[in-house]
C-alpha atoms as a PDB file:
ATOM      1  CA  UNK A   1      92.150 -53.469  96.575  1.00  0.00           C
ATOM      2  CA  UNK A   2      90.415 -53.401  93.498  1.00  0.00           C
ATOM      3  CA  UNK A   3      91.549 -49.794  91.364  1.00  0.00           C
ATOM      4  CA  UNK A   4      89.813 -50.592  87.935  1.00  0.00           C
ATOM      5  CA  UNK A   5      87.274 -48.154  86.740  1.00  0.00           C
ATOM      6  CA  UNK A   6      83.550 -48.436  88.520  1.00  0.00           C
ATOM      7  CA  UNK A   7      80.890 -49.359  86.476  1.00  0.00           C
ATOM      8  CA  UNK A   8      78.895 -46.366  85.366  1.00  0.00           C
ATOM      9  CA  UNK A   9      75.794 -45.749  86.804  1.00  0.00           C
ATOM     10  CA  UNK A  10      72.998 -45.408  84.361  1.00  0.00           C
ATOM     11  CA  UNK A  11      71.505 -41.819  84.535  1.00  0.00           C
ATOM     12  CA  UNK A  12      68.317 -41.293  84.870  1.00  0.00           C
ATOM     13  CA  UNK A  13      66.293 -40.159  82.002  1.00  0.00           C
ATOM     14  CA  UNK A  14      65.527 -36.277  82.460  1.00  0.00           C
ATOM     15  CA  UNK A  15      61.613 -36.197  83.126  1.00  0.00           C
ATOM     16  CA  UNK A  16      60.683 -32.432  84.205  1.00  0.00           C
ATOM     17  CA  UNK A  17      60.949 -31.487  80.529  1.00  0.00           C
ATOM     18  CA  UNK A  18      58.233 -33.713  79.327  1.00  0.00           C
ATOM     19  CA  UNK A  19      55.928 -32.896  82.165  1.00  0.00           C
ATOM     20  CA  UNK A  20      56.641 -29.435  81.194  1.00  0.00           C
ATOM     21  CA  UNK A  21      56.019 -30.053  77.908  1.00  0.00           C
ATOM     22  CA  UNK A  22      52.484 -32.087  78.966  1.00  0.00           C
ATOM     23  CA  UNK A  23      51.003 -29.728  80.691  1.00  0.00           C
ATOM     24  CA  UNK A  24      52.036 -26.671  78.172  1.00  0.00           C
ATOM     25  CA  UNK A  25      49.870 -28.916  75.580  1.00  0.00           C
ATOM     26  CA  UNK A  26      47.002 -29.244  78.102  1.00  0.00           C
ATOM     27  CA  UNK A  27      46.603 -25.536  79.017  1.00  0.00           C
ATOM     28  CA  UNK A  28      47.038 -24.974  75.084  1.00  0.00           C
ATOM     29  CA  UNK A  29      43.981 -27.158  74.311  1.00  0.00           C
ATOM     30  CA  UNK A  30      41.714 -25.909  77.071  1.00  0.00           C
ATOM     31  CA  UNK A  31      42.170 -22.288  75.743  1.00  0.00           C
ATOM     32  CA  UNK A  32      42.008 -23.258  72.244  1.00  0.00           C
ATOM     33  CA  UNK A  33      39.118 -25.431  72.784  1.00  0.00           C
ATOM     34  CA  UNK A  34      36.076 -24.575  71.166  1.00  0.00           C
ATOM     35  CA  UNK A  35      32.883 -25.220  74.627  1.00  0.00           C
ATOM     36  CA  UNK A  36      30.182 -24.339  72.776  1.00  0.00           C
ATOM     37  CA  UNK A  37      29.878 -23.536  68.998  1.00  0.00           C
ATOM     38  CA  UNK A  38      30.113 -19.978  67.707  1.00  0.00           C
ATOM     39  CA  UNK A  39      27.175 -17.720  66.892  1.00  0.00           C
ATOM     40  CA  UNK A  40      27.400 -17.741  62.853  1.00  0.00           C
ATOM     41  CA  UNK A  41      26.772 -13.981  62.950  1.00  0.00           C
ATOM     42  CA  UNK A  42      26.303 -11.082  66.185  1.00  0.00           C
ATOM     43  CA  UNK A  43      22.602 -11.715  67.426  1.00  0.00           C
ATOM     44  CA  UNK A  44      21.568  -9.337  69.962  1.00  0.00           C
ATOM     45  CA  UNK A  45      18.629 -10.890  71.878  1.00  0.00           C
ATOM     46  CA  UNK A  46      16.460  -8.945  73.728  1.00  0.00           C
ATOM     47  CA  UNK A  47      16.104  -8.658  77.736  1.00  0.00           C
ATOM     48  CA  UNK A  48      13.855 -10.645  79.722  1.00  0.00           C
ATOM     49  CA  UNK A  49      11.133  -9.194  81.600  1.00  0.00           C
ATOM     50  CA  UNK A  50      10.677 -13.168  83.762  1.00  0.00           C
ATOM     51  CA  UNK A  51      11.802 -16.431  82.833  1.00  0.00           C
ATOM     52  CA  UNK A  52      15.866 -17.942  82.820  1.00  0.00           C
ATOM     53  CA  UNK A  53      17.859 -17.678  79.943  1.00  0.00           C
ATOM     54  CA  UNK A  54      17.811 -20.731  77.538  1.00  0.00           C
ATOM     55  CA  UNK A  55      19.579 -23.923  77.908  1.00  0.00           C
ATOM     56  CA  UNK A  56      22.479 -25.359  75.288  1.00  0.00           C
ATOM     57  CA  UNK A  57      21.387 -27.866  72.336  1.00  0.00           C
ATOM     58  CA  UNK A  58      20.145 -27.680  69.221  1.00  0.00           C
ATOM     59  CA  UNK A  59      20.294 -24.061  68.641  1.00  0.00           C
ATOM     60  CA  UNK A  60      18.476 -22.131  65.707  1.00  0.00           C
ATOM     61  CA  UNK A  61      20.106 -18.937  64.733  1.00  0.00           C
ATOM     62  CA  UNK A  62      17.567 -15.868  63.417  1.00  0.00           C
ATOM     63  CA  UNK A  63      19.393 -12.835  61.964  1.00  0.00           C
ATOM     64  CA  UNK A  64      18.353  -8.820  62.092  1.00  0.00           C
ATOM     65  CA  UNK A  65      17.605  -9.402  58.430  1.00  0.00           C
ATOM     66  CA  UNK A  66      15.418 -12.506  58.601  1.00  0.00           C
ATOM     67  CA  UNK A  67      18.869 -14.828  57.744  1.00  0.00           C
ATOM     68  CA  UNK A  68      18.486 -18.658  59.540  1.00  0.00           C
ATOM     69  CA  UNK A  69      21.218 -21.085  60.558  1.00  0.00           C
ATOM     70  CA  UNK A  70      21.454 -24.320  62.194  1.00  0.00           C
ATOM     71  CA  UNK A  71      24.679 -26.312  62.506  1.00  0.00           C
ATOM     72  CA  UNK A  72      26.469 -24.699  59.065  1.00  0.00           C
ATOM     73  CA  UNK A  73      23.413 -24.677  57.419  1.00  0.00           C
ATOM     74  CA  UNK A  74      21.493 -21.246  56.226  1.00  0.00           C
ATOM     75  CA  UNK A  75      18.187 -20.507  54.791  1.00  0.00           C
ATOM     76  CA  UNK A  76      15.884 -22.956  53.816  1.00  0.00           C
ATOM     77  CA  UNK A  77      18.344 -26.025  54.029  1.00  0.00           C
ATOM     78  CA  UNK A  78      18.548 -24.542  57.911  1.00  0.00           C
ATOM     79  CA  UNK A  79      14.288 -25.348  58.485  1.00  0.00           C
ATOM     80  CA  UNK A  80      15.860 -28.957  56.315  1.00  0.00           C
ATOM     81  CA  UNK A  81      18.330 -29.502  58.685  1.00  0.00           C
ATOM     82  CA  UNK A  82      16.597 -28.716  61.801  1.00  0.00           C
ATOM     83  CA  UNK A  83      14.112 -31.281  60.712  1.00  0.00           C
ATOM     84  CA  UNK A  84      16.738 -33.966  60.131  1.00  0.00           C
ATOM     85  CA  UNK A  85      18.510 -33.245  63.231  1.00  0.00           C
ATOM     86  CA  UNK A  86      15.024 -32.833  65.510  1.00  0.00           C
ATOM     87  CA  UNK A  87      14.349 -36.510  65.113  1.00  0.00           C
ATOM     88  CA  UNK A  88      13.052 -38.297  68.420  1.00  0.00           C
ATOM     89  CA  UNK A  89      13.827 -34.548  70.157  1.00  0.00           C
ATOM     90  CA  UNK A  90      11.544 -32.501  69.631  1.00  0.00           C
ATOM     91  CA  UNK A  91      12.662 -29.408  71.632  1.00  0.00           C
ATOM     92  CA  UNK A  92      14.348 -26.093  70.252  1.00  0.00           C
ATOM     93  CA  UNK A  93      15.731 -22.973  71.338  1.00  0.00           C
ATOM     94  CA  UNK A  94      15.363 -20.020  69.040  1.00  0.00           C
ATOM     95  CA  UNK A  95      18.250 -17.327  69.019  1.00  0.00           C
ATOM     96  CA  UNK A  96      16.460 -14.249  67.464  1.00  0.00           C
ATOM     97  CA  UNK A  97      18.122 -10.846  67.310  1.00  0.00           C
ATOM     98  CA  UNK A  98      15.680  -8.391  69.077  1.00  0.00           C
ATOM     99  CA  UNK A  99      15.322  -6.579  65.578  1.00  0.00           C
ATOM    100  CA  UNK A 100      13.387  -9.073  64.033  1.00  0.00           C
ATOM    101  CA  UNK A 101       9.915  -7.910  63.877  1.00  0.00           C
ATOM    102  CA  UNK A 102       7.737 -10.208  66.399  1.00  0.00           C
ATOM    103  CA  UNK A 103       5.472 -11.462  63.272  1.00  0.00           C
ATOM    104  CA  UNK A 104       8.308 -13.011  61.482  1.00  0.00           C
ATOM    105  CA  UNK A 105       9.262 -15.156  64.683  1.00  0.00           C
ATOM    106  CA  UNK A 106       5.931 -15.942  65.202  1.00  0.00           C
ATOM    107  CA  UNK A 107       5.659 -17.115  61.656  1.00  0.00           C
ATOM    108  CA  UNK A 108       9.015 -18.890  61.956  1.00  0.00           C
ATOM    109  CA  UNK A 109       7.397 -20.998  64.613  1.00  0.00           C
ATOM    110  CA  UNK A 110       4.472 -21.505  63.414  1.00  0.00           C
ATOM    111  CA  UNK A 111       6.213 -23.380  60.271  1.00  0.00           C
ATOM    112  CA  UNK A 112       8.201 -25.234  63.133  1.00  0.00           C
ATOM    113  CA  UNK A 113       5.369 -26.479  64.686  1.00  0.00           C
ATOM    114  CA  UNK A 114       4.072 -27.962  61.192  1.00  0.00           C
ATOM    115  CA  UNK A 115       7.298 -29.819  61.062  1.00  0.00           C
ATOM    116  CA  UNK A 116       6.665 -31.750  64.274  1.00  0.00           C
ATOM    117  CA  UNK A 117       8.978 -29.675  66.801  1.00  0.00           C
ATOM    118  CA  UNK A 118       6.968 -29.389  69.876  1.00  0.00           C
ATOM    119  CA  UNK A 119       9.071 -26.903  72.273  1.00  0.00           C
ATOM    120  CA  UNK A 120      10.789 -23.655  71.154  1.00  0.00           C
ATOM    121  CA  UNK A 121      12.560 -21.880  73.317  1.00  0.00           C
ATOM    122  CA  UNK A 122      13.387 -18.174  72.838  1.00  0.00           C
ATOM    123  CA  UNK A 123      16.683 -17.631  74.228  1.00  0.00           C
ATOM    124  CA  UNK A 124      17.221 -14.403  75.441  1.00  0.00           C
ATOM    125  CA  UNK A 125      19.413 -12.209  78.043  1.00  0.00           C
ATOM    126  CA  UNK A 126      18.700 -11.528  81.535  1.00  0.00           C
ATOM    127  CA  UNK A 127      17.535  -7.967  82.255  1.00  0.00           C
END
């Protein structure tokens, strides 16, 4: 008969917690994840009579009051970046509130076209 102490069995390490923990972060990144990037300011587009609604990419922001922005940039140094970033793409889509008279969009792509982009696409909502 042997009546000295057992050896101790070495626990296992507790686990649950840090799956817990893992999958708290992961549904904390998904909803604090930025998809897409964020309108720069509230552009209401107008309805479509035909068409789809545009696709995602290199996005060109037009506001009520005639403001541009692409990718942090506003103004003029928008049309400059837009230029730099068009490169071997030459495809666009145009986000233009619906208050912004037709003439000035026209004349917005008209100055586009100059600068070698060869597809704009005017992104608005479905009717």
């Amino acid at each position: 008969m042997d009546f000295s102490t057992p050896q101790r069995r070495r626990t296992a390490e507790p686990i649950l917690p840090m799956i817990n923990v893992v999958f708290l972060l992961l549904i904390f990144f998904l909803l604090s994840s930025q998809i897409a990037p964020r309108a720069p300011f509230t552009v209401v587009p107008p309805k479509l009579e035909t068409g789809e609604a545009a696709a995602s990419g290199a996005i060109l922001f037009m506001a009520a009051d005639g403001q541009l922005h692409f990718s942090g940039a506003k103004g003029g140094d928008a049309l400059a970046a837009v230029i730099a970033q068009a490169g071997g793409r030459r495809r666009l889509s145009l986000r233009a509130d619906a208050a912004v008279p037709a003439r000035e969009v026209a004349s917005l792509i008209s100055r586009l076209r100059d600068t070698g982009i060869t597809s704009v696409t005017l992104a608005g909502i479905g009717s």
